[in-house]
C-alpha atoms as a PDB file:
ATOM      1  CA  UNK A   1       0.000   0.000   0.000  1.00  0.00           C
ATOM      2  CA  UNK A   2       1.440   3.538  -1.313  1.00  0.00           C
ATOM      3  CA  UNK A   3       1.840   6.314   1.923  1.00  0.00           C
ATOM      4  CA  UNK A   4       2.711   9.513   1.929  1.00  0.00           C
ATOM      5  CA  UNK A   5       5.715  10.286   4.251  1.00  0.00           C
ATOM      6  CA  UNK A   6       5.828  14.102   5.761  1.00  0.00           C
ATOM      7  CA  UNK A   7       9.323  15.628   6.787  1.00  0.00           C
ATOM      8  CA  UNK A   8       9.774  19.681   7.475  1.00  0.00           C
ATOM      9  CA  UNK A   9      11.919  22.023   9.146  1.00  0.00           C
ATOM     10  CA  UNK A  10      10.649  25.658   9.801  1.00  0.00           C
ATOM     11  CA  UNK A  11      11.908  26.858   5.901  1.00  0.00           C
ATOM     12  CA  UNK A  12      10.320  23.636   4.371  1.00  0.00           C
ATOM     13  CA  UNK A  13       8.595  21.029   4.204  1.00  0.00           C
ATOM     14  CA  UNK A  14       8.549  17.777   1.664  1.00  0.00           C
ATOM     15  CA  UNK A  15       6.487  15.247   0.710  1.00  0.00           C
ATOM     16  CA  UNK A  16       7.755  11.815  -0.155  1.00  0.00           C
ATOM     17  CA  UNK A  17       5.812   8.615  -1.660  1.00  0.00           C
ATOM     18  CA  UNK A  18       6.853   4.732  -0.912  1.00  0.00           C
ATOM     19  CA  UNK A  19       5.495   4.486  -4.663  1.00  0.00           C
ATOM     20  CA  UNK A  20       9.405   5.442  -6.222  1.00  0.00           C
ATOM     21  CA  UNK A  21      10.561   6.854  -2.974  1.00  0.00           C
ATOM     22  CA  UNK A  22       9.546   9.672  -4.773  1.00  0.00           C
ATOM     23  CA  UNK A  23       9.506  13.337  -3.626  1.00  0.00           C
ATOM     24  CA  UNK A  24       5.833  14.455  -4.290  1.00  0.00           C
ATOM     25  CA  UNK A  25       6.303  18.015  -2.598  1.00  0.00           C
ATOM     26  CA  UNK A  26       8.391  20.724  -1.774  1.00  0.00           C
ATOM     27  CA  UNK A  27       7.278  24.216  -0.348  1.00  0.00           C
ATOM     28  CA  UNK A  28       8.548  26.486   1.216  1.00  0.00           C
ATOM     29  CA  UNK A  29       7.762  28.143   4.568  1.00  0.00           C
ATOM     30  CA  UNK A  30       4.639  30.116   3.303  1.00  0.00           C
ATOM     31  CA  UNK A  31       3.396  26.606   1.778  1.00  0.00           C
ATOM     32  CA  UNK A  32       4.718  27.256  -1.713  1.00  0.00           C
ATOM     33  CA  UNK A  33       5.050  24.865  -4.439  1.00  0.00           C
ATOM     34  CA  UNK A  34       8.351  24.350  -5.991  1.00  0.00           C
ATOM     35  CA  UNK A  35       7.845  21.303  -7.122  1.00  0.00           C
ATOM     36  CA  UNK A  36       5.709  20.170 -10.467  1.00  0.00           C
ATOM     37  CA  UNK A  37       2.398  18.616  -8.942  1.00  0.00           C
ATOM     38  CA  UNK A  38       2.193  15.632 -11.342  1.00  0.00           C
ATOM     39  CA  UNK A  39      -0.680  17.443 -13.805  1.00  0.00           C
ATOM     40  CA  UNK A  40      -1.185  14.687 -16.325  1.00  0.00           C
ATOM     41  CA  UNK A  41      -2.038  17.426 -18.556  1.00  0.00           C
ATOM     42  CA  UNK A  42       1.827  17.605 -19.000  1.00  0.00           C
ATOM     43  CA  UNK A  43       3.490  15.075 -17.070  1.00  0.00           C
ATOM     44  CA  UNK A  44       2.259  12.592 -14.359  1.00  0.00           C
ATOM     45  CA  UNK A  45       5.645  12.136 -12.944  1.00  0.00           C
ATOM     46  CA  UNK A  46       7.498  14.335 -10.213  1.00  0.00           C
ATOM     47  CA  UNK A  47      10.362  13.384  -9.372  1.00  0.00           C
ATOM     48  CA  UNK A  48      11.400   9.403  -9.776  1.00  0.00           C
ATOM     49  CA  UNK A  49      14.904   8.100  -8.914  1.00  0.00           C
ATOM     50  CA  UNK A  50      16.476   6.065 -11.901  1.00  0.00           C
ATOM     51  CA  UNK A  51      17.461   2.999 -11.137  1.00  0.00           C
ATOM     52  CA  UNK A  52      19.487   0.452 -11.989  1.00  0.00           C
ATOM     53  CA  UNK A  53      19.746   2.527 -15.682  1.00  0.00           C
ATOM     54  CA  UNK A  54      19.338   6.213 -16.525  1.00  0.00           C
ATOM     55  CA  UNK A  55      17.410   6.682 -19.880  1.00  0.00           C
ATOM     56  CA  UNK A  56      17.137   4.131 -22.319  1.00  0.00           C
ATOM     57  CA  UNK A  57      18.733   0.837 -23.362  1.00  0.00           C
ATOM     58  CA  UNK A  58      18.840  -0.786 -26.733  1.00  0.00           C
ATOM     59  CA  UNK A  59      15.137  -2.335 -27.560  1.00  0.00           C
ATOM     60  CA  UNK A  60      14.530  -2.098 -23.575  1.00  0.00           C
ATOM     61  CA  UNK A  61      17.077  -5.230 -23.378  1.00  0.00           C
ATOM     62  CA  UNK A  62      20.256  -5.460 -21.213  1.00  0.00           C
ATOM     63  CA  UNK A  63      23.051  -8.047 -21.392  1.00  0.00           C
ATOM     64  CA  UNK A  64      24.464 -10.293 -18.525  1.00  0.00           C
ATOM     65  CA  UNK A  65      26.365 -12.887 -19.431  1.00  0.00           C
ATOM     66  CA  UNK A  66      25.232 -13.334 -22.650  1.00  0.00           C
ATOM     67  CA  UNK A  67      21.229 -13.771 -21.195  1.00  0.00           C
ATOM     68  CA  UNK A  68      18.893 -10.897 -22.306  1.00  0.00           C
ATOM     69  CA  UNK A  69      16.731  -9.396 -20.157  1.00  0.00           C
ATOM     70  CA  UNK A  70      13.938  -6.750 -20.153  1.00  0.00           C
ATOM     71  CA  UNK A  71      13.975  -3.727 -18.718  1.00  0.00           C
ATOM     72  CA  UNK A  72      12.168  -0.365 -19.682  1.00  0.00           C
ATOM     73  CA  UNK A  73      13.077   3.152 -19.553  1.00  0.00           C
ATOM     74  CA  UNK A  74      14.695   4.394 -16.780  1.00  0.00           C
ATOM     75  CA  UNK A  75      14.484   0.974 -14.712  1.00  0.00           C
ATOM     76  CA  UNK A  76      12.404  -0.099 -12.620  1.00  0.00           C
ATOM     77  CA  UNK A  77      12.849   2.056  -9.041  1.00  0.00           C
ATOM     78  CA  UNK A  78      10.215   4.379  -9.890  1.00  0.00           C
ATOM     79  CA  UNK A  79       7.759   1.947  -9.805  1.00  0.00           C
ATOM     80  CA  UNK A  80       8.064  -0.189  -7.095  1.00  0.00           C
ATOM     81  CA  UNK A  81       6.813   0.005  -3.674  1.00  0.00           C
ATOM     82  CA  UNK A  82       9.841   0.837  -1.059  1.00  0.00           C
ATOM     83  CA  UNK A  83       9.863  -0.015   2.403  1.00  0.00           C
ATOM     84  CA  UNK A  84       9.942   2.927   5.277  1.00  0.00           C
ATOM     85  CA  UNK A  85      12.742   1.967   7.352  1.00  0.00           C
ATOM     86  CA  UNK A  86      13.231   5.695   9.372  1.00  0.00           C
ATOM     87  CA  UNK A  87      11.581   8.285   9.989  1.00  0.00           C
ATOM     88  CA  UNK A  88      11.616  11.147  11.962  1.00  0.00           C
ATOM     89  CA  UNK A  89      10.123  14.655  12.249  1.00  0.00           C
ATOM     90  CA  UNK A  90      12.918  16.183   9.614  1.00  0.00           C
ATOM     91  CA  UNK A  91      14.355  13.082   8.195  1.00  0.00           C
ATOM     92  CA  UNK A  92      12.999   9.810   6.699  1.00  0.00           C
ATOM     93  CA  UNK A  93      14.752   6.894   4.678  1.00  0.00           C
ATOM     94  CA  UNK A  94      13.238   4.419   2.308  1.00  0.00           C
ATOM     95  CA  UNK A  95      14.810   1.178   1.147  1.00  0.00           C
ATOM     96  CA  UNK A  96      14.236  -1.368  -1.749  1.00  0.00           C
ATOM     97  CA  UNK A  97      16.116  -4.553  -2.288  1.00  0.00           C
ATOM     98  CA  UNK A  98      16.012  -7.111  -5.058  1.00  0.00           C
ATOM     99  CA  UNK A  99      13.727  -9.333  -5.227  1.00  0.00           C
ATOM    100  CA  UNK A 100      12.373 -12.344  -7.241  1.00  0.00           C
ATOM    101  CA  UNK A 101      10.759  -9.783  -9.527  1.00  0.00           C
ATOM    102  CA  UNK A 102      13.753  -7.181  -9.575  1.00  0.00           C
ATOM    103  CA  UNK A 103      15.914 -10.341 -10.460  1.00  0.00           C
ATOM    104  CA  UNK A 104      13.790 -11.290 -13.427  1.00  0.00           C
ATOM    105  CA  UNK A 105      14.729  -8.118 -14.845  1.00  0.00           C
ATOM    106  CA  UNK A 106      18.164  -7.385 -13.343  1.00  0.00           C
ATOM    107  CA  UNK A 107      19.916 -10.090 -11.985  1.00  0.00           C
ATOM    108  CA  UNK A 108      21.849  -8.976  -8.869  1.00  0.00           C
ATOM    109  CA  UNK A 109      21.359  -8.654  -5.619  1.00  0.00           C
ATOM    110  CA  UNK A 110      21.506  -5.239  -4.066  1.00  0.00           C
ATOM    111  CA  UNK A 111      20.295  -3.085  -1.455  1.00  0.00           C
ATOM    112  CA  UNK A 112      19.342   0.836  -2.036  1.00  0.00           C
ATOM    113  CA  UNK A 113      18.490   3.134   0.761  1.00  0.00           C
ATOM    114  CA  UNK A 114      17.170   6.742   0.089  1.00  0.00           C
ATOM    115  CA  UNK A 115      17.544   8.854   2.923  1.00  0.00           C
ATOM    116  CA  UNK A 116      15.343  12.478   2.955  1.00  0.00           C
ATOM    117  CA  UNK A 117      16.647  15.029   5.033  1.00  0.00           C
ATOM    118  CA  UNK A 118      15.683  18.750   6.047  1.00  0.00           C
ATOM    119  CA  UNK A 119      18.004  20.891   7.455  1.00  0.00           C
ATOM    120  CA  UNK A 120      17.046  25.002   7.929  1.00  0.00           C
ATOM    121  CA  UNK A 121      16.136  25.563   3.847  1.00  0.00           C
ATOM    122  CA  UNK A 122      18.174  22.502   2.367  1.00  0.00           C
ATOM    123  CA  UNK A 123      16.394  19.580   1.117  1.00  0.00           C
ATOM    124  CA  UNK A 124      19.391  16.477   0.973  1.00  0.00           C
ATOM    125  CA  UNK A 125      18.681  13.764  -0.600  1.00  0.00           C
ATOM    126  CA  UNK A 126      21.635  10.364  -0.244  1.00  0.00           C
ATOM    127  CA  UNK A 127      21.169   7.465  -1.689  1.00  0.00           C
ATOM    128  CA  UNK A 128      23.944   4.616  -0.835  1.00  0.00           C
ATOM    129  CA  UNK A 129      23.776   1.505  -3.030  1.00  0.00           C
ATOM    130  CA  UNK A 130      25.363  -1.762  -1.623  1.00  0.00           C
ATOM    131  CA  UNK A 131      26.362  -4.706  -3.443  1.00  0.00           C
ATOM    132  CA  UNK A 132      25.031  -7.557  -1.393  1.00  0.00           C
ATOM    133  CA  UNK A 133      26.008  -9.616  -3.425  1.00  0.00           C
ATOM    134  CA  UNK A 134      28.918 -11.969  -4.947  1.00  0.00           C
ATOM    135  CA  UNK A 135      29.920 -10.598  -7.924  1.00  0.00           C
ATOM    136  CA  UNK A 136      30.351  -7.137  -9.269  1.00  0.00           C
ATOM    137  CA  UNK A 137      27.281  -4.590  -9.466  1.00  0.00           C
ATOM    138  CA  UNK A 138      26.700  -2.946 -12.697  1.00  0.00           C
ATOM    139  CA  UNK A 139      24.376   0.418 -12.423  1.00  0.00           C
ATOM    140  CA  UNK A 140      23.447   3.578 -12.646  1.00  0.00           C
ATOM    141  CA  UNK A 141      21.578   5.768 -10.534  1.00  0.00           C
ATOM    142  CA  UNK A 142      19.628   8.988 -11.474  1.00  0.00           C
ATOM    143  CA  UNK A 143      17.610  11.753  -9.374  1.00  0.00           C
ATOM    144  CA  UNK A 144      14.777  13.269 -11.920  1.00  0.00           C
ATOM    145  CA  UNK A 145      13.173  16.476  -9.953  1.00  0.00           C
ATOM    146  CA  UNK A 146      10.825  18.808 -11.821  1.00  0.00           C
ATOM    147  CA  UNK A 147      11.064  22.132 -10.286  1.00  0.00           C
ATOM    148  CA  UNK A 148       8.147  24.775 -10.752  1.00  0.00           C
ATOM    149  CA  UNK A 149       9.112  26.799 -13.915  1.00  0.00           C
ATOM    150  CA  UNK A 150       8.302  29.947 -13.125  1.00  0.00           C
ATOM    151  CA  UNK A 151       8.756  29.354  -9.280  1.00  0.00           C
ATOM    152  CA  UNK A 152       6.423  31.133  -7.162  1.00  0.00           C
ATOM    153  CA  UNK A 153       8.095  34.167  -6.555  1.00  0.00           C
ATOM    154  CA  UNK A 154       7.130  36.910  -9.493  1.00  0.00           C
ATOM    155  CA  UNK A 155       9.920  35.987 -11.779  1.00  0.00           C
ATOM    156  CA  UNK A 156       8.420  36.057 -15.642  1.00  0.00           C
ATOM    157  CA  UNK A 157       9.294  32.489 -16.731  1.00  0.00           C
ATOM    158  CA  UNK A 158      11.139  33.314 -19.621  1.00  0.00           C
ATOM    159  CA  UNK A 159      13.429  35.683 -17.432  1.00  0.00           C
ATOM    160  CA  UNK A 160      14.557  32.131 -15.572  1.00  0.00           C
ATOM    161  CA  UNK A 161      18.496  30.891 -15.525  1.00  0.00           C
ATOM    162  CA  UNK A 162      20.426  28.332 -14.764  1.00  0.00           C
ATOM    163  CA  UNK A 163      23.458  29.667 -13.600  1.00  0.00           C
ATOM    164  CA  UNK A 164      26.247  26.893 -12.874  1.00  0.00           C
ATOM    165  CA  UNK A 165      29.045  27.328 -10.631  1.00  0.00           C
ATOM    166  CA  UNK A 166      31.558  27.171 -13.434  1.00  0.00           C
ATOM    167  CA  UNK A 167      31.880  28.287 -17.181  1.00  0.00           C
ATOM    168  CA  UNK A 168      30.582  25.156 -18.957  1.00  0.00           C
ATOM    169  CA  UNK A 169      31.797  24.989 -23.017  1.00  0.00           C
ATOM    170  CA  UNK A 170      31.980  21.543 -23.848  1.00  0.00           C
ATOM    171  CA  UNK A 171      29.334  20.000 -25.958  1.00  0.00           C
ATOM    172  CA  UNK A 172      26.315  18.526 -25.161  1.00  0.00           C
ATOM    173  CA  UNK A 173      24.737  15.550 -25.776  1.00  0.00           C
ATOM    174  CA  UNK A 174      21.561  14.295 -27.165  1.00  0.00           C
ATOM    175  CA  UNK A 175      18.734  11.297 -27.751  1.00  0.00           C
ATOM    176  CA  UNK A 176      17.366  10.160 -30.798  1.00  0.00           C
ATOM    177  CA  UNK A 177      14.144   9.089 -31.039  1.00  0.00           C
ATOM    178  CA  UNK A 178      14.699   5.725 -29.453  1.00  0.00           C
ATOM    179  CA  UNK A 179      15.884   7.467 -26.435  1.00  0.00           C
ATOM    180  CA  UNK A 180      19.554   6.486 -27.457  1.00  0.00           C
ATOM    181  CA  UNK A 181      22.713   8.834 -27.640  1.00  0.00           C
ATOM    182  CA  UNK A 182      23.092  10.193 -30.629  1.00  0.00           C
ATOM    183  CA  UNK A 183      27.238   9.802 -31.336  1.00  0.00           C
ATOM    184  CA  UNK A 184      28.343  13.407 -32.434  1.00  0.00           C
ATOM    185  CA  UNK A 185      28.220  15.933 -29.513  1.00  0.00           C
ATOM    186  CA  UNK A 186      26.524  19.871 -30.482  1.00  0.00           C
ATOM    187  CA  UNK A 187      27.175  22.865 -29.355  1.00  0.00           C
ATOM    188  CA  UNK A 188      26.327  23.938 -26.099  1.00  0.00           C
ATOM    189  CA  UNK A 189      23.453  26.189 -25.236  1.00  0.00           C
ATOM    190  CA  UNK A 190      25.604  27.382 -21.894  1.00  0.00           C
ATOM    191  CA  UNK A 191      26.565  31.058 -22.575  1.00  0.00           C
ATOM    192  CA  UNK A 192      29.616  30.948 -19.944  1.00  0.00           C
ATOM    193  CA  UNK A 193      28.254  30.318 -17.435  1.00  0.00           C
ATOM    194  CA  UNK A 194      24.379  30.699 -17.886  1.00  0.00           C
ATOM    195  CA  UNK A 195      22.004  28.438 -19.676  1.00  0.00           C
ATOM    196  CA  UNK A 196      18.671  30.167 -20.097  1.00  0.00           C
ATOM    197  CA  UNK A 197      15.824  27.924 -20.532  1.00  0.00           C
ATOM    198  CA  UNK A 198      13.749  28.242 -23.226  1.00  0.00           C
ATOM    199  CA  UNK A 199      10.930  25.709 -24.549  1.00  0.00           C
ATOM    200  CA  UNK A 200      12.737  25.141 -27.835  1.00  0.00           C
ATOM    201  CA  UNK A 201      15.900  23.851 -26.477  1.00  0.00           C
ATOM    202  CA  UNK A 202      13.752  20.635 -25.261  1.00  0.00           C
ATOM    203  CA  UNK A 203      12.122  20.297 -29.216  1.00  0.00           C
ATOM    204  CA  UNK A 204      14.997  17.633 -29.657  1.00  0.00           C
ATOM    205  CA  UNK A 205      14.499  15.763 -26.081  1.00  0.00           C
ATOM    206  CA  UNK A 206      16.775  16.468 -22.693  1.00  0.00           C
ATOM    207  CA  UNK A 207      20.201  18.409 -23.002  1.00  0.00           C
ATOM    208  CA  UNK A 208      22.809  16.146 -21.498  1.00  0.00           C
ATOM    209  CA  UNK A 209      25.446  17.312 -19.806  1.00  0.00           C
ATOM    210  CA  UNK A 210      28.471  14.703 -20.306  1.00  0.00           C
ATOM    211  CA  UNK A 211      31.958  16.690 -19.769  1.00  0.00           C
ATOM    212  CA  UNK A 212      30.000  18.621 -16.923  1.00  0.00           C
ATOM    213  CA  UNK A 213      32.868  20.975 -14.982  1.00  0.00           C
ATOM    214  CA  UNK A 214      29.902  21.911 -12.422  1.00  0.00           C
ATOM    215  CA  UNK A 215      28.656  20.390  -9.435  1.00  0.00           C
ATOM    216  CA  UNK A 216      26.547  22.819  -8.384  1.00  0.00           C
ATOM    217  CA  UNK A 217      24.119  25.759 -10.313  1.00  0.00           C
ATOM    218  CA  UNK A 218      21.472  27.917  -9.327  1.00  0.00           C
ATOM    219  CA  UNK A 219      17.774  28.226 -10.960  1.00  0.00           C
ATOM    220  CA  UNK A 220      15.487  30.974 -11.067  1.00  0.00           C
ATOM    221  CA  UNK A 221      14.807  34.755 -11.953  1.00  0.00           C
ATOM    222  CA  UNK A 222      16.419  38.031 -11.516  1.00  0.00           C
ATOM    223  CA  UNK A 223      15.554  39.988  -8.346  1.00  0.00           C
ATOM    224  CA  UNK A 224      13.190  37.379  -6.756  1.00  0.00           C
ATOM    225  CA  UNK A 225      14.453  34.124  -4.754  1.00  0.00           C
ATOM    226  CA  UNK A 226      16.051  30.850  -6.334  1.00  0.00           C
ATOM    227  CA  UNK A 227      17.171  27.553  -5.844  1.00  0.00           C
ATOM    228  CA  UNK A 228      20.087  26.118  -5.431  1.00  0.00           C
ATOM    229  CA  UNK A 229      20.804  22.567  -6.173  1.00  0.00           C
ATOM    230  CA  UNK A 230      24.099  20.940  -5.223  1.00  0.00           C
ATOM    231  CA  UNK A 231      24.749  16.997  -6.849  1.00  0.00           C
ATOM    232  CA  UNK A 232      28.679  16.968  -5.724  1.00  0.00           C
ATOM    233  CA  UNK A 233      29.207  13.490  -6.890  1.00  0.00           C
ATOM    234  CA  UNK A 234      27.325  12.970  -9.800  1.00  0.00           C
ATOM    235  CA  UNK A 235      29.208  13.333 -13.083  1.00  0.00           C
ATOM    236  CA  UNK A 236      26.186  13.584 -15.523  1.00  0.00           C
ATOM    237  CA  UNK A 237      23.641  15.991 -16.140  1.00  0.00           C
ATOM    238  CA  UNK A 238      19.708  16.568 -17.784  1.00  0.00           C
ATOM    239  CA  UNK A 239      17.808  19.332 -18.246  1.00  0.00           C
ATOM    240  CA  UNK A 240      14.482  18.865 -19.592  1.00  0.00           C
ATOM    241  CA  UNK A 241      11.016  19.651 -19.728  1.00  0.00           C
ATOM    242  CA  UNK A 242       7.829  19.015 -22.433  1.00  0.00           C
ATOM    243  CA  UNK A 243       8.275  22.302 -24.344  1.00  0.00           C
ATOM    244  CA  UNK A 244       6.298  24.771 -23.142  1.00  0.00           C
ATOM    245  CA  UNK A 245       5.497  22.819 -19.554  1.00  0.00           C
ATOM    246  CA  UNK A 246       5.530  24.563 -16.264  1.00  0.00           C
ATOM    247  CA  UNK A 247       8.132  22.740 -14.545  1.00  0.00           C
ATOM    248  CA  UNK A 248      12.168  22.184 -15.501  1.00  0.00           C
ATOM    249  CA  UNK A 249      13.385  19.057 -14.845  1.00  0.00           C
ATOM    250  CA  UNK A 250      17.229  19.424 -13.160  1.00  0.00           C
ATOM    251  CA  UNK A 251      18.383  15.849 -13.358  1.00  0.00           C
ATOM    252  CA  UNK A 252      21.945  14.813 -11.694  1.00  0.00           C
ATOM    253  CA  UNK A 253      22.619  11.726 -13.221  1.00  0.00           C
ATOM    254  CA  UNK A 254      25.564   8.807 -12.689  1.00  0.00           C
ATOM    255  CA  UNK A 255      24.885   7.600 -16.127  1.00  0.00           C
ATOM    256  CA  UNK A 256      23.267   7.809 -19.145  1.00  0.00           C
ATOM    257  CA  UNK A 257      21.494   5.938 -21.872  1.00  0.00           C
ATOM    258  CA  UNK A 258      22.493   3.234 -23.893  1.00  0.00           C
ATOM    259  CA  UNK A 259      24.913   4.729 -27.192  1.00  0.00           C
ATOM    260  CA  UNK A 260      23.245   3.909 -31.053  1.00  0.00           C
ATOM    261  CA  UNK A 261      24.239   0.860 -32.129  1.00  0.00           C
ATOM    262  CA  UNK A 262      25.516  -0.648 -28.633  1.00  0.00           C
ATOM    263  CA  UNK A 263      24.697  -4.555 -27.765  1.00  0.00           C
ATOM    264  CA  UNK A 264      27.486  -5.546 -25.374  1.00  0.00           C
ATOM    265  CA  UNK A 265      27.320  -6.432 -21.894  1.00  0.00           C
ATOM    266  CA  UNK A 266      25.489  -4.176 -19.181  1.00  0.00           C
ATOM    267  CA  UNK A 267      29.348  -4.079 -17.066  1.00  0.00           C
ATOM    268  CA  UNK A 268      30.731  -2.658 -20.104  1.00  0.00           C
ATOM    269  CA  UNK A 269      28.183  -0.063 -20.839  1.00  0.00           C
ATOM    270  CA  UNK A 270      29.127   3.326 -21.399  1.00  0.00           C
ATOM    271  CA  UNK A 271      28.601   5.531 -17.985  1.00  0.00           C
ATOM    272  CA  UNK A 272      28.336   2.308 -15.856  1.00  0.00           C
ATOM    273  CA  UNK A 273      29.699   2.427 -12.805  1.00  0.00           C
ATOM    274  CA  UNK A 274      30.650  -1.381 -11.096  1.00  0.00           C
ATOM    275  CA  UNK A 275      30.547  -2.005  -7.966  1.00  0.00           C
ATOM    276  CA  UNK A 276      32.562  -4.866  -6.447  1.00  0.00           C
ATOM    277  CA  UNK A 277      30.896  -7.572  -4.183  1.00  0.00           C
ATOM    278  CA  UNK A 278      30.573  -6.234  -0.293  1.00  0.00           C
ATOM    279  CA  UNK A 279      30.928  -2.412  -0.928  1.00  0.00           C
ATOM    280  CA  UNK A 280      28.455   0.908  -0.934  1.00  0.00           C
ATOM    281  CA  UNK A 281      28.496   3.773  -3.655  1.00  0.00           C
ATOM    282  CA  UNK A 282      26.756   7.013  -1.961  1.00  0.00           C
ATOM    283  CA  UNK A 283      24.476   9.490  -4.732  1.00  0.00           C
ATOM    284  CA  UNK A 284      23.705  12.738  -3.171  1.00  0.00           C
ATOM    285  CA  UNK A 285      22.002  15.962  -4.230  1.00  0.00           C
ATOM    286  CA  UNK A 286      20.358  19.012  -2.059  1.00  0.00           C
ATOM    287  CA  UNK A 287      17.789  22.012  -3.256  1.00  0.00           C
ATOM    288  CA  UNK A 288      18.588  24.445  -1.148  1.00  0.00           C
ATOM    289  CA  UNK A 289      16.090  27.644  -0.945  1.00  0.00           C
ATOM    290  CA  UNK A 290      17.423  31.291  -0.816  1.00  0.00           C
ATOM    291  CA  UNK A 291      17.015  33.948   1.278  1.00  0.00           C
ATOM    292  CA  UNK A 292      17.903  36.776  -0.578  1.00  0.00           C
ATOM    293  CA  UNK A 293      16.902  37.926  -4.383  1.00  0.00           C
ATOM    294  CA  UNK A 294      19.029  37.192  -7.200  1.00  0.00           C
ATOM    295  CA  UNK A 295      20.978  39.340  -8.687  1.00  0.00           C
END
């Protein structure tokens, strides 16, 4: 049975599902949204967690040990029921393990804990993945939130940035329409430092952030408040939205989809990360809301 966990602090206060371990909320001390409320209109989802793959893979079909095996979009963590393990009046922690119907897809063994936590006006959220198992751990692990685009705060939505900590010039990447990486990189939209958002951008699918020199950017409008959002040890980044929606979809990623043309192994897929038997691998990312106006 899906619940709704409640955390909060006296700046915010989240909303998290078992359904995904999914964040279904976020507002601010005033009550607030700045998070996308699931309107099917646009987009029914708010903010899954992508696991074991980010994106797509090659006909939905992975390779382990020469045994194919199904497994859609964006895996399946977003759509299984996780267990409540903690919780407290700022903090909570959900967990999913494998099981006989994880293993039909994916066959490891593995153990995933999500931990929420509010602190003052940060949002963290940790995952740590541990190989349970006896043999190396091939994955990748995704956060997916869709923040409110404008955000509630009197910002004209086309006045939005996304300011990154650091210049970013390399090329981007992008899907075809299988979902799979496309093999020449493009320019980057990223004046210097500052990407501003515009529906057309996402007419060609997510921008995908590969040779990312950032770990940390800011999003929102000049002269009104903005978040910050911190993913210090993910490599990989998406930025997406259905053109013309009213969210923006800031997506730290350890990962990505499946090249064109690929049909090896899932260990020696591009982006994956292996785990040997016995140890952890932490994921981490915070949205952090200002105090102060944007310059």
């Amino acid at each position: 049975m899906t619940d709704i966990v409640s955390i909060r602090s006296d700046r915010l206060s989240a909303e998290i599902s078992t359904l995904g371990a999914e964040l279904h909320a976020l507002r601010d001390e005033a009550g607030r949204d700045l998070l996308w409320d699931g309107d099917p209109a646009w987009w029914t989802g708010r903010a899954p967690v992508l696991f074991p793959i980010v994106g797509a893979v090659a006909n939905d079909t992975i390779h382990v040990d020469g045994t194919a095996y199904t497994l859609a979009k964006h895996g399946f963590a977003r759509k299984t029921e996780w267990e409540l393990v903690e919780r407290t009046e700022s903090c909570a922690t959900f967990r999913l393990e494998d099981s006989e119907a994880t293993r039909a897809v994916y066959p490891f063994a593995f153990r995933l804990d999500l931990r929420f936590t509010i602190e003052g006006a940060t949002l963290s959220m940790i995952a740590t993945l541990d190989n349970i198992g006896t043999r190396d751990l091939p994955a990748s692990f995704g956060f997916h939130p869709a923040l409110r685009w404008p955000l509630p705060y009197g910002g004209a939505k086309d006045a939005h940035r996304v300011i990154f900590a650091a210049p970013e010039p390399a090329p981007i990447r992008r899907i075809d329409g299988a979902g799979l990486m496309r093999p020449a990189p493009e320019p980057t939209p990223v004046a210097g430092d500052t990407l501003a958002p515009d529906a057309n951008l996402f007419e060609d699918d997510a921008i995908i952030f590969d040779r990312l020199a950032s770990r940390s950017l800011i999003f929102g409008a000049p002269d009104t408040r903005g978040l910050q959002v911190d993913f210090p040890d993910m490599p990989e980044l998406g930025i997406w939205q259905k053109p013309g929606a009213p969210y923006l979809c800031i997506e730290p990623w350890a990962g990505f989809a499946d090249p064109q043309g690929y049909a090896g192994e899932l260990r020696d897929k591009p982006g994956i990360l292996k785990l040997p038997a016995g140890s952890s691998h932490r994921f981490m990312m915070a949205i952090t809301l200002g105090s102060e106006t944007l310059k």
